[in-house]
C-alpha atoms as a PDB file:
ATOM      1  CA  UNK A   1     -43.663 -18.817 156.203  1.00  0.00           C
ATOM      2  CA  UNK A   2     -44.403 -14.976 154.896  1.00  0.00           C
ATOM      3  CA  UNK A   3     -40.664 -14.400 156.952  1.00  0.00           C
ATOM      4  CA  UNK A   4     -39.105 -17.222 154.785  1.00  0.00           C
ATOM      5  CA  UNK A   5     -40.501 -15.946 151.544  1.00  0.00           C
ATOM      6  CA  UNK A   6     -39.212 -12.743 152.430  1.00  0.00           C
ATOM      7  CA  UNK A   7     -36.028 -13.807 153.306  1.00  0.00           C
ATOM      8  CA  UNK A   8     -35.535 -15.406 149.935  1.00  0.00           C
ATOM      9  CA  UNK A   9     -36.774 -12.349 148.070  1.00  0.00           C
ATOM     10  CA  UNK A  10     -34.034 -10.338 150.013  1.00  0.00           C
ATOM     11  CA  UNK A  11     -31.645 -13.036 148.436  1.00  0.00           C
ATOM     12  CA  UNK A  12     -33.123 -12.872 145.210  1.00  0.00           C
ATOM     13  CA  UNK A  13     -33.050  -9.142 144.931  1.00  0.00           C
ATOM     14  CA  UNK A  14     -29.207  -9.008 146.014  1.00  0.00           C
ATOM     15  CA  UNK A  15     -28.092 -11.327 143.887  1.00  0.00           C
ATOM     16  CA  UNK A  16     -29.787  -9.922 140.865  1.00  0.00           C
ATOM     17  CA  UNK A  17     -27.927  -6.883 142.354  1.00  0.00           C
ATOM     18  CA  UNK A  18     -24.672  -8.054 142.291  1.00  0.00           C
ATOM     19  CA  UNK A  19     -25.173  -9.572 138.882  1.00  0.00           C
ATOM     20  CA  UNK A  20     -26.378  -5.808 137.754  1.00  0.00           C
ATOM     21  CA  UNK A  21     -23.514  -4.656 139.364  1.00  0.00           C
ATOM     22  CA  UNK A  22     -21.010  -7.153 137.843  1.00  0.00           C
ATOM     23  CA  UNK A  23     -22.044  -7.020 134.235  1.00  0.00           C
ATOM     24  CA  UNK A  24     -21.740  -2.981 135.034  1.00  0.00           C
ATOM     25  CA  UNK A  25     -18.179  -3.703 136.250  1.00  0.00           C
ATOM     26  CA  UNK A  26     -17.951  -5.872 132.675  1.00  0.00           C
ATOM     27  CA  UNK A  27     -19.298  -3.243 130.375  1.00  0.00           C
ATOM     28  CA  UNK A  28     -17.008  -0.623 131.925  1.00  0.00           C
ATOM     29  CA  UNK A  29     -13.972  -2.989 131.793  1.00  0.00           C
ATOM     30  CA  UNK A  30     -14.972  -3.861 128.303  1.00  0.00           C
ATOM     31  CA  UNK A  31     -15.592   0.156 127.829  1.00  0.00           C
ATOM     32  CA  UNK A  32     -11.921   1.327 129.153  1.00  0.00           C
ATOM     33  CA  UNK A  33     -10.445  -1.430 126.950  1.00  0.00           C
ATOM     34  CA  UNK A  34     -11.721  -1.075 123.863  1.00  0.00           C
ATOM     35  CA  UNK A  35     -10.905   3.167 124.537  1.00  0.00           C
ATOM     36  CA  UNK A  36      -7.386   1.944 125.423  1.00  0.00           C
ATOM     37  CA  UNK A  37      -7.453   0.281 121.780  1.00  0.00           C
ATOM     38  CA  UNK A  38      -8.841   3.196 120.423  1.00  0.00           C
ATOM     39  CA  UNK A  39      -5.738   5.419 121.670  1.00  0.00           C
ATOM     40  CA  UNK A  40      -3.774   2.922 120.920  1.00  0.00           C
ATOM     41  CA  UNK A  41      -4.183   2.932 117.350  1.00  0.00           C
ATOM     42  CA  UNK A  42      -4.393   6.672 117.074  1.00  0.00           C
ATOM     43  CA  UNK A  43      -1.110   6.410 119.000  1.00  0.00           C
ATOM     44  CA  UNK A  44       0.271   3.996 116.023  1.00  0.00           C
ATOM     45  CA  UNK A  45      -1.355   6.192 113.607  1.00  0.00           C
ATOM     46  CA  UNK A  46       0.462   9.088 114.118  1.00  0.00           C
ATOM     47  CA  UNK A  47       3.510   7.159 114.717  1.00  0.00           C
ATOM     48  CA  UNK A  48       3.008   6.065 111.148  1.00  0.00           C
ATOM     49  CA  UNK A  49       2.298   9.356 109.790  1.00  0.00           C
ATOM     50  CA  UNK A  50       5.158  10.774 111.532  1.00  0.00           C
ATOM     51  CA  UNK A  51       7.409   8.248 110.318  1.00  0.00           C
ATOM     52  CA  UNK A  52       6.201   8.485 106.483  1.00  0.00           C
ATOM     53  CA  UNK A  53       6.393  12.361 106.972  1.00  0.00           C
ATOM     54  CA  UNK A  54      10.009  12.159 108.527  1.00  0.00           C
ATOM     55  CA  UNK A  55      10.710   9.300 105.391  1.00  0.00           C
ATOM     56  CA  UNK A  56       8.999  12.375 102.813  1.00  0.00           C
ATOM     57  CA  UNK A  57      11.407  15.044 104.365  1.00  0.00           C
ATOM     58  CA  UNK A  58      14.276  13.113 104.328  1.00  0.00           C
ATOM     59  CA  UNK A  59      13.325  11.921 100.661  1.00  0.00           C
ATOM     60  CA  UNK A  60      13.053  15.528  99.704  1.00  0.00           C
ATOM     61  CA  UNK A  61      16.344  16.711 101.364  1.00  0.00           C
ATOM     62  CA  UNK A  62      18.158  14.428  99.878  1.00  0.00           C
ATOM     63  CA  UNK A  63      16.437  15.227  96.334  1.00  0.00           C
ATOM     64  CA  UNK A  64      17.489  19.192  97.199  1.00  0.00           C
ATOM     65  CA  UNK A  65      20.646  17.980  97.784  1.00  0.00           C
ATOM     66  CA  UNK A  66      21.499  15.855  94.527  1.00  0.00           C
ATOM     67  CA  UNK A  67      19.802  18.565  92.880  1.00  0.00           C
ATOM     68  CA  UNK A  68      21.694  21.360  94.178  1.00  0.00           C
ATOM     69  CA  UNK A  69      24.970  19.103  93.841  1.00  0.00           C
ATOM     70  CA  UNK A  70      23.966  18.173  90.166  1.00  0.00           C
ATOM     71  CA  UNK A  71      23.383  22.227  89.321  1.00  0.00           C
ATOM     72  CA  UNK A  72      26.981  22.520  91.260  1.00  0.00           C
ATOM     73  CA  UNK A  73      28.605  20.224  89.011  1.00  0.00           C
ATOM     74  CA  UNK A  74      27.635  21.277  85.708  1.00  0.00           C
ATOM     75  CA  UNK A  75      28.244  24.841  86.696  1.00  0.00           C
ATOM     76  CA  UNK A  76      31.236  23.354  87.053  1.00  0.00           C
ATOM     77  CA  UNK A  77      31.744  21.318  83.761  1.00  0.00           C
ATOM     78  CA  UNK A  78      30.437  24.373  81.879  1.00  0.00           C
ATOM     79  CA  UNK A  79      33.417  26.474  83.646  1.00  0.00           C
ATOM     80  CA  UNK A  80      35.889  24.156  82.489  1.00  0.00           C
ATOM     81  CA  UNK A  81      34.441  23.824  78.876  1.00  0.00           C
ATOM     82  CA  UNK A  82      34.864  27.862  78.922  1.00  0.00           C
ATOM     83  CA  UNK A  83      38.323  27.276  79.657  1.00  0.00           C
ATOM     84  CA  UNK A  84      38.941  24.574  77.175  1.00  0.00           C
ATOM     85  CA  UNK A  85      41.974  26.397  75.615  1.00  0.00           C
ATOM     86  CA  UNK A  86      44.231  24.579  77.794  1.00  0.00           C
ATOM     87  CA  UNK A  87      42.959  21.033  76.672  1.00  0.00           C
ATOM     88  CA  UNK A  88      43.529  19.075  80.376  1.00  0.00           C
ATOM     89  CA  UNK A  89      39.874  21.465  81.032  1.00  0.00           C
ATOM     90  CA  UNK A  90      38.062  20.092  78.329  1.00  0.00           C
ATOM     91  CA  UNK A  91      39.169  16.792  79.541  1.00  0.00           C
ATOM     92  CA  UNK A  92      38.000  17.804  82.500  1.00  0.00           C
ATOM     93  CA  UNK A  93      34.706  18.804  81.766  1.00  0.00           C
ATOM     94  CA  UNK A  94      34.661  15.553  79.649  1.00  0.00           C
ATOM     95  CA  UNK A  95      34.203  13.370  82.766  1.00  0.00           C
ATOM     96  CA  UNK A  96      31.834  15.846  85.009  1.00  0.00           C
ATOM     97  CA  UNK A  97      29.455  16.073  82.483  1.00  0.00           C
ATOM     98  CA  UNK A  98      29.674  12.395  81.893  1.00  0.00           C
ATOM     99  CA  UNK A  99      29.693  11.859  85.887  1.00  0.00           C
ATOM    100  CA  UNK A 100      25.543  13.998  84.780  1.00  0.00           C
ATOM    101  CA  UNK A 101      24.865  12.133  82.353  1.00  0.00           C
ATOM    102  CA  UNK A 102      25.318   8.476  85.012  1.00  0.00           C
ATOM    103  CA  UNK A 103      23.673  10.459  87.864  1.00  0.00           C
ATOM    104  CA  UNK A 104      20.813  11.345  85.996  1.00  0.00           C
ATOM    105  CA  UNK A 105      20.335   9.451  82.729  1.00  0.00           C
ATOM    106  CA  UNK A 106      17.549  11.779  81.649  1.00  0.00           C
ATOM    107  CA  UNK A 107      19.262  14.938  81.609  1.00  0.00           C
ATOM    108  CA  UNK A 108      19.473  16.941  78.412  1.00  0.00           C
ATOM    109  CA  UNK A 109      21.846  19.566  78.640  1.00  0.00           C
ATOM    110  CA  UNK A 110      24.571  16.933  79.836  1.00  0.00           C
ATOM    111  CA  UNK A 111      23.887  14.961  77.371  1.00  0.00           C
ATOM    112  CA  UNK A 112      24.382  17.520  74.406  1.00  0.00           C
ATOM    113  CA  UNK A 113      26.933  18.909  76.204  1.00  0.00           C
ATOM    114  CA  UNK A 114      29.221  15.875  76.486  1.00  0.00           C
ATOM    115  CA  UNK A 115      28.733  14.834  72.261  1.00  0.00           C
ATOM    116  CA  UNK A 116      29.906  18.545  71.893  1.00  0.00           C
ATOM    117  CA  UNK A 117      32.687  17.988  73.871  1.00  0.00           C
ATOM    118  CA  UNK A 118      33.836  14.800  72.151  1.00  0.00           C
ATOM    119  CA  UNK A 119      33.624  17.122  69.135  1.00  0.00           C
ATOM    120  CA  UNK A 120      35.945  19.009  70.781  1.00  0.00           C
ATOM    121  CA  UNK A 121      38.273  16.798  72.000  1.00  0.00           C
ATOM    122  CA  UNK A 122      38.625  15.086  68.437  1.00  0.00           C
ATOM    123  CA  UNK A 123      39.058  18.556  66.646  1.00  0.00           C
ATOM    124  CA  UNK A 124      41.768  19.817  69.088  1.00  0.00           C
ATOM    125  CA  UNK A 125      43.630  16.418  71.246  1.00  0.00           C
ATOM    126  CA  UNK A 126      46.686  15.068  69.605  1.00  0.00           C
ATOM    127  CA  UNK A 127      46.265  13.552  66.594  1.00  0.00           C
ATOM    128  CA  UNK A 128      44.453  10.057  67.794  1.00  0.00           C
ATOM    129  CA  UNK A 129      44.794   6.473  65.898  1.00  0.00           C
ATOM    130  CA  UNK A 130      41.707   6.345  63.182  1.00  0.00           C
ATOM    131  CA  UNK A 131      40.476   3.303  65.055  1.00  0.00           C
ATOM    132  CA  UNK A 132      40.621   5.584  68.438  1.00  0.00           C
ATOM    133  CA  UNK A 133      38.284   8.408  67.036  1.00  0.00           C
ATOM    134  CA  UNK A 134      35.876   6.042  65.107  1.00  0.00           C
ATOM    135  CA  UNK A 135      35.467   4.606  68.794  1.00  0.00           C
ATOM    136  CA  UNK A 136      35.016   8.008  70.194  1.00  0.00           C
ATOM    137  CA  UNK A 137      32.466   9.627  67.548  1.00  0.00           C
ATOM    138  CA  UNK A 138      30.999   6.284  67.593  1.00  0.00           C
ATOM    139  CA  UNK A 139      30.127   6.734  71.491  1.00  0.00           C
ATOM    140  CA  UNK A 140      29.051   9.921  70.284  1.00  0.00           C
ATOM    141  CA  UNK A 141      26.580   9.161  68.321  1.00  0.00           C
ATOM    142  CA  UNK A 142      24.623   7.407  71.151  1.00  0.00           C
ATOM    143  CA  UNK A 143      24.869  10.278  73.625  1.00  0.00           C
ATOM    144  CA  UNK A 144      23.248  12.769  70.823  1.00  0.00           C
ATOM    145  CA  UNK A 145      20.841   9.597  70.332  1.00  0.00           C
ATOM    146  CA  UNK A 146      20.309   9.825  74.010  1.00  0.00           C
ATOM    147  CA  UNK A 147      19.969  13.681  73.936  1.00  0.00           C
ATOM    148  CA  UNK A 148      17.342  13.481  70.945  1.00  0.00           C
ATOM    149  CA  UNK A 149      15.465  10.578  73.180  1.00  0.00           C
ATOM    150  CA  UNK A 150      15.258  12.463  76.411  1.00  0.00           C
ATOM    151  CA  UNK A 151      13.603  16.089  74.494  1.00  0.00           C
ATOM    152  CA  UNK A 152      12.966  15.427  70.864  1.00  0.00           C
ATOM    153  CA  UNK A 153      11.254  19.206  70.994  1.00  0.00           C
ATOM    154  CA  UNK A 154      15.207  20.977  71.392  1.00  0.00           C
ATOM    155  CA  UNK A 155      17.690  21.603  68.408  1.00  0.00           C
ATOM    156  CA  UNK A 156      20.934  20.698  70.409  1.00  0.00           C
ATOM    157  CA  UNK A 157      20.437  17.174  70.570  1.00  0.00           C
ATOM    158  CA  UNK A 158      19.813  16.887  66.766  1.00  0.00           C
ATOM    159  CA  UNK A 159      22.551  19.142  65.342  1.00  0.00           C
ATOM    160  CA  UNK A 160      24.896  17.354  67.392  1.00  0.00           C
ATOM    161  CA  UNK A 161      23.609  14.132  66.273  1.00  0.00           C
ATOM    162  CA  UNK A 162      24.319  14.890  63.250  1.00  0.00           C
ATOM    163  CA  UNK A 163      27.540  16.122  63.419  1.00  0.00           C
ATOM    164  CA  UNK A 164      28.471  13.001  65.383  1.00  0.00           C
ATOM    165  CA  UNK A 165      27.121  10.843  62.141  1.00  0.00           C
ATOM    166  CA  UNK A 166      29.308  13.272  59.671  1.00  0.00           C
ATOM    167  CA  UNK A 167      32.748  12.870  61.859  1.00  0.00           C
ATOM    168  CA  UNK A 168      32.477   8.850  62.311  1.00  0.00           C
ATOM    169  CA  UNK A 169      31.644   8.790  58.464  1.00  0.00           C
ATOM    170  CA  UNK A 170      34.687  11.397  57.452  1.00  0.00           C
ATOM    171  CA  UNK A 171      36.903   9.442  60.033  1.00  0.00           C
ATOM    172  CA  UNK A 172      35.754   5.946  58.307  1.00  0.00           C
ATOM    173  CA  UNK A 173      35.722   7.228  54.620  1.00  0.00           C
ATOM    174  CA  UNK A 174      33.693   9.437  52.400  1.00  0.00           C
ATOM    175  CA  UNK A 175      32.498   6.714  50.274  1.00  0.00           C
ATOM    176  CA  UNK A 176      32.560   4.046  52.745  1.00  0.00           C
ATOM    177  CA  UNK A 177      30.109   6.129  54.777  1.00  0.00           C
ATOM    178  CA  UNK A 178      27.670   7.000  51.977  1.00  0.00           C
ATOM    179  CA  UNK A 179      24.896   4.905  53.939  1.00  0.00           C
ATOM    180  CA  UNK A 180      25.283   7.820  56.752  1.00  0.00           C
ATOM    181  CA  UNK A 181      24.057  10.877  53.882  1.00  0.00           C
ATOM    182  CA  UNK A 182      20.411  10.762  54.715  1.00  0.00           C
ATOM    183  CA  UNK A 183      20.581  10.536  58.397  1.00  0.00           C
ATOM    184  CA  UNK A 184      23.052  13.423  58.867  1.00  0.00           C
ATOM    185  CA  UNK A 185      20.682  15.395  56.480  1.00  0.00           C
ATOM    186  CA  UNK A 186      17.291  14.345  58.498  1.00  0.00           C
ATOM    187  CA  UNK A 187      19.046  15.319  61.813  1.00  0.00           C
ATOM    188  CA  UNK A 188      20.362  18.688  60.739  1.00  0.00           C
ATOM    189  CA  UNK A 189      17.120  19.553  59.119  1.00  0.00           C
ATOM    190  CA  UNK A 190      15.152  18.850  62.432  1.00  0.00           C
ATOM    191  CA  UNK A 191      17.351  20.990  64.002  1.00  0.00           C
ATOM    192  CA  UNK A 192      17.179  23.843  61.523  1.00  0.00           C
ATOM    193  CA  UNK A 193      13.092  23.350  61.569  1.00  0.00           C
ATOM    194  CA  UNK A 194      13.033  23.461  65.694  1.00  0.00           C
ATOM    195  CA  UNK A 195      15.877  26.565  66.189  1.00  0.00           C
ATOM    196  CA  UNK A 196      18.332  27.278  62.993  1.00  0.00           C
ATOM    197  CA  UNK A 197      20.592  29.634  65.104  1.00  0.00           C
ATOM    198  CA  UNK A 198      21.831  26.595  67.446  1.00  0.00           C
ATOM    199  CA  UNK A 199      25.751  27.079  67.233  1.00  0.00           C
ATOM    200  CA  UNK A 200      25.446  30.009  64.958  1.00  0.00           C
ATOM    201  CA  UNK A 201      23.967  28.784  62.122  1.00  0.00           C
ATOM    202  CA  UNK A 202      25.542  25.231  62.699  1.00  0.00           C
ATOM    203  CA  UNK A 203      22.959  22.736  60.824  1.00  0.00           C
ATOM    204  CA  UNK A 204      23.145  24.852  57.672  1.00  0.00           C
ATOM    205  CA  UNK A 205      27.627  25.134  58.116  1.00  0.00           C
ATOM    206  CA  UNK A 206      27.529  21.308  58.378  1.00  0.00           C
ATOM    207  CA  UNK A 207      24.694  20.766  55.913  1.00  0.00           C
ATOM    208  CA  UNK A 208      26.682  22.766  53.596  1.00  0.00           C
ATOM    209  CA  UNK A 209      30.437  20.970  54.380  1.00  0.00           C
ATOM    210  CA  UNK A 210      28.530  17.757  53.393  1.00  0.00           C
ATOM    211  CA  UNK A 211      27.710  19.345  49.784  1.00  0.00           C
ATOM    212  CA  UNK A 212      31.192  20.647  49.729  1.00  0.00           C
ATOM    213  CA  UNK A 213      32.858  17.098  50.497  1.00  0.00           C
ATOM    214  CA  UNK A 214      29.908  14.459  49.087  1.00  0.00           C
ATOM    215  CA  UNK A 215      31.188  13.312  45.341  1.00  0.00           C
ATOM    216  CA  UNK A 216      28.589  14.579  42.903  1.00  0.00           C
ATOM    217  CA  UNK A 217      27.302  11.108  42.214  1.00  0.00           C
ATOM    218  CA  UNK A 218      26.362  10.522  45.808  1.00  0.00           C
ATOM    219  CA  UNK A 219      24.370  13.680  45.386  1.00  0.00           C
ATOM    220  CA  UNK A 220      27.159  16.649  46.768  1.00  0.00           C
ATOM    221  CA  UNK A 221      26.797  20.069  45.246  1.00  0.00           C
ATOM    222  CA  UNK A 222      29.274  23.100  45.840  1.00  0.00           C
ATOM    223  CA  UNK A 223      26.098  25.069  44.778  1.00  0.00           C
ATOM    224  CA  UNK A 224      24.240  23.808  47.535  1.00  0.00           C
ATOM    225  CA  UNK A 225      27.363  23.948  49.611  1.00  0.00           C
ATOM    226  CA  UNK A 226      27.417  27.727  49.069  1.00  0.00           C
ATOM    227  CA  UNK A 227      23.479  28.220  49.627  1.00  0.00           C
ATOM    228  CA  UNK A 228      23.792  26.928  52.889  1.00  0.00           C
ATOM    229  CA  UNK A 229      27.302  28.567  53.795  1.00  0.00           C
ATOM    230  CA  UNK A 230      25.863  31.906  53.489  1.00  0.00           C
ATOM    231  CA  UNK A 231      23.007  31.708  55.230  1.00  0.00           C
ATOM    232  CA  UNK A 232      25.167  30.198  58.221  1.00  0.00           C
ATOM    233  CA  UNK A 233      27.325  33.500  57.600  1.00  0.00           C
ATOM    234  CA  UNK A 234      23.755  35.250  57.640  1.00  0.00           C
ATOM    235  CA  UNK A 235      22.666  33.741  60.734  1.00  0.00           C
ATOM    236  CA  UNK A 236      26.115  34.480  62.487  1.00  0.00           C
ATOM    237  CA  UNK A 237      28.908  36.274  61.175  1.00  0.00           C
ATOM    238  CA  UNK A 238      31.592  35.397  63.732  1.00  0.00           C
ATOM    239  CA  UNK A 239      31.591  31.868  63.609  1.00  0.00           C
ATOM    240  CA  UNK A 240      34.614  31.035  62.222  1.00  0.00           C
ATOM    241  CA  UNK A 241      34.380  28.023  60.793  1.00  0.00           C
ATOM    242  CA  UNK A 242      31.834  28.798  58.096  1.00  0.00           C
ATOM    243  CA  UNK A 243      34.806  31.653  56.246  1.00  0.00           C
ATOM    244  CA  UNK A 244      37.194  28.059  56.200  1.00  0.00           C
ATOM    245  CA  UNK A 245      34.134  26.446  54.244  1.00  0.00           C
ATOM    246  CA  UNK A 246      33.386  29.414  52.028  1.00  0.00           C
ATOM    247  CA  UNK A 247      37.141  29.736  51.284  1.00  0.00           C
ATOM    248  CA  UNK A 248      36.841  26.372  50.297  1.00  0.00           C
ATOM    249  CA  UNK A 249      33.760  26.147  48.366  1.00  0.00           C
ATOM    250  CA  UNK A 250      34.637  29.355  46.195  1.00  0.00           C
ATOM    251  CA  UNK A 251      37.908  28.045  45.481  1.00  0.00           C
ATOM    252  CA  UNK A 252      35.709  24.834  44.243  1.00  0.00           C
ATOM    253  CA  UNK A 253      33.727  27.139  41.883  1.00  0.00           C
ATOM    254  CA  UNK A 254      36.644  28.419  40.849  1.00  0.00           C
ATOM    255  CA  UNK A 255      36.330  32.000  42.582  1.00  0.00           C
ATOM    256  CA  UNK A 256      39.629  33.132  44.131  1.00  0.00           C
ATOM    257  CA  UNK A 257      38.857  36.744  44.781  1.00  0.00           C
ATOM    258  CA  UNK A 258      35.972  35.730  46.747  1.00  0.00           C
ATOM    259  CA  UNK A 259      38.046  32.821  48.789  1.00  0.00           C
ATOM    260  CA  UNK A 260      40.407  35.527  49.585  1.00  0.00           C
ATOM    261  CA  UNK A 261      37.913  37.870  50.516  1.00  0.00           C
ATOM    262  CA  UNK A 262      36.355  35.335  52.859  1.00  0.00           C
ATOM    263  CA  UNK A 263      39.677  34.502  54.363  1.00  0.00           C
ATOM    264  CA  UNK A 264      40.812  38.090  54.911  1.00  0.00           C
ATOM    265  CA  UNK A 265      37.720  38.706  56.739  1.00  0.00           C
ATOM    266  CA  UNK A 266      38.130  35.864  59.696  1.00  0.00           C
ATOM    267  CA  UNK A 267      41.370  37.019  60.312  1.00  0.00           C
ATOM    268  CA  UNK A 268      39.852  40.579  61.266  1.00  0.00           C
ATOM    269  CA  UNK A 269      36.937  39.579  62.812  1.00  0.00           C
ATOM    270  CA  UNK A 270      36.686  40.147  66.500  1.00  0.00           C
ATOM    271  CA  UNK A 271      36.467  36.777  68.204  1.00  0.00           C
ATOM    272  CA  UNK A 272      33.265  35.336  69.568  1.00  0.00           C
ATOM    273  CA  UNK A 273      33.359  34.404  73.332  1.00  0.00           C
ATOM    274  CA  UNK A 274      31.734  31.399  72.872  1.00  0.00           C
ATOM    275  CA  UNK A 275      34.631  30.150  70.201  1.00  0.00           C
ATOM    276  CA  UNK A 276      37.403  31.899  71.537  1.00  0.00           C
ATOM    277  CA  UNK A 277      40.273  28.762  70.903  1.00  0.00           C
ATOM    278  CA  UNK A 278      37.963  28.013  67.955  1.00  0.00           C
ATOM    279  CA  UNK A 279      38.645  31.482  66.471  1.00  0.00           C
ATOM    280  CA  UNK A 280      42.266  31.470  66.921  1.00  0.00           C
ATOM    281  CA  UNK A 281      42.738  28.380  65.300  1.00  0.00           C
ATOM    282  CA  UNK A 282      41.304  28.901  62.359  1.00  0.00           C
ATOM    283  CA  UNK A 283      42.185  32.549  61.934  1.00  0.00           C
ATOM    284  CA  UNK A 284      45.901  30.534  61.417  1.00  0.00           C
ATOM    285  CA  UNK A 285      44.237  28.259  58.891  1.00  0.00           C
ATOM    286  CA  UNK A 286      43.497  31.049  56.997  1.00  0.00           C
ATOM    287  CA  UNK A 287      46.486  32.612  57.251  1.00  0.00           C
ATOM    288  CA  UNK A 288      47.781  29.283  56.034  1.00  0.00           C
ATOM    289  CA  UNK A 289      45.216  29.082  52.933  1.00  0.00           C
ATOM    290  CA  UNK A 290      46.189  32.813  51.698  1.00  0.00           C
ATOM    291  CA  UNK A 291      50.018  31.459  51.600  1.00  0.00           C
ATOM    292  CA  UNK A 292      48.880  28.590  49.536  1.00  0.00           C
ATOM    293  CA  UNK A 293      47.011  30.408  47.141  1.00  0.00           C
ATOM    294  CA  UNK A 294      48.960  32.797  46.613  1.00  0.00           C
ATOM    295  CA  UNK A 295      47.667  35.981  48.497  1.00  0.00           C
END
């Protein structure tokens, strides 16, 4: 009998053995598997942090890129507008800046740049249908808009806003543009109060070509018109514009000698290299003007 019960506490103690033994071999099964999980999702982790950094680089190469192809392109543009004196370059540098302008609808300088240009274009193309260049000063008007939109803090975007308002209202009609007066006045004079030397004195030359050309009942002055022409002429003696609109406004106040004397001196001035085909153009208006009055 004491052999029997030992017998069967041999058993017992075996079997508890191989149950010790097999919940061991579980555990370390159980162990290696959830350490093979573990790796696994540090695997997967740095596969996705690889991939997002590999998406970041390529994001930012290709940012570098556009960037560096943008800065190529209105180096570009503003080479052609240098060159505008043969026209098919300011047409040129029309569409690249335009091409800015699509790329990246929040760019300033592209904007400005492209409503001066249309200035440009309607000042110096072949005489266009009236209905063509109301269309064109009308488009820009919303680019300056655009300009003004994207940094309300520079003067470009303003003055040329306003010069945009004056040409679709001359193009349309003094009087049938009379509704146009206070918003080429409130653009120019945010210009003039953020930088007044923006195109050499430009707000107060336009400011004072408005006083010059408004009848006096819809509040022009050729007093005015000479306050302001001077200190555009202050501001920035070679523009050459501004000696037209003195020759003009003198002869208004019925002062020859001094619309000669304005007229003489654009033809002698040395030329500006930012209005080079600007300069010579006018310097044959004047010559023009001093036939006509007699000089």
């Amino acid at each position: 009998m004491w052999k029997e019960r030992k017998e069967g506490r041999g058993k017992n103690l075996s079997n508890l053995s191989n149950k010790v033994v097999e919940r061991k071999t579980q555990q370390s099964k159980m162990i290696r598997y959830i350490m093979y999980l573990v790796k696994l999702n540090i695997i997967l982790r740095v596969k996705r942090v690889g991939f997002a950094v590999t998406f970041l680089l390529i994001v930012i190469g290709k940012a570098f890129a556009d960037s560096h192809n943008i800065e190529n392109l209105m180096m570009r543009a503003d080479e052609l507008y240098s060159q505008r004196n043969a026209l098919s370059n300011a047409e040129e540098s029309y569409l690249k800046y335009e091409e800015i302008t699509k790329i990246i609808p929040k760019n300033f300088d592209s904007h400005w740049k492209l409503a001066r240009n249309i200035w440009y274009l309607g000042d110096f193309s072949p005489p266009k249908k009236r209905d063509e260049k109301i269309f064109m000063y009308k488009k820009g008007i919303e680019i300056a808009k655009r300009a003004v939109e994207i940094a309300s803090d520079r003067a470009e975007g303003y003055f040329w806003l306003g010069v945009m308002y004056g040409l679709y209202g001359e193009t349309k009609g003094i009087l049938q543009s009379l509704f146009l007066v206070d918003d080429i006045r409130e653009a120019l004079n945010k210009s003039l109060a953020i930088d007044p030397t923006v195109e050499g004195g430009g707000a107060y030359r336009v400011l004072g070509r408005m006083e010059y050309k408004l009848p006096e009942f819809a509040g022009g002055s050729k007093k005015r018109s000479l306050e302001y022409l001077l200190k555009a002429k202050e501001i920035c003696p070679t523009a050459p514009w501004t000696y037209i609109y003195l020759a003009d406004t003198y002869l208004a106040l019925k002062d020859k000698n001094l619309a000669i004397k304005s007229l003489k001196e654009l033809i002698s001035i040395i030329p500006d290299l930012r209005w080079i085909p600007e300069t010579k153009k006018y310097k044959e208006v004047a010559k023009e003007m001093l036939k006509r009055i007699g000089e």
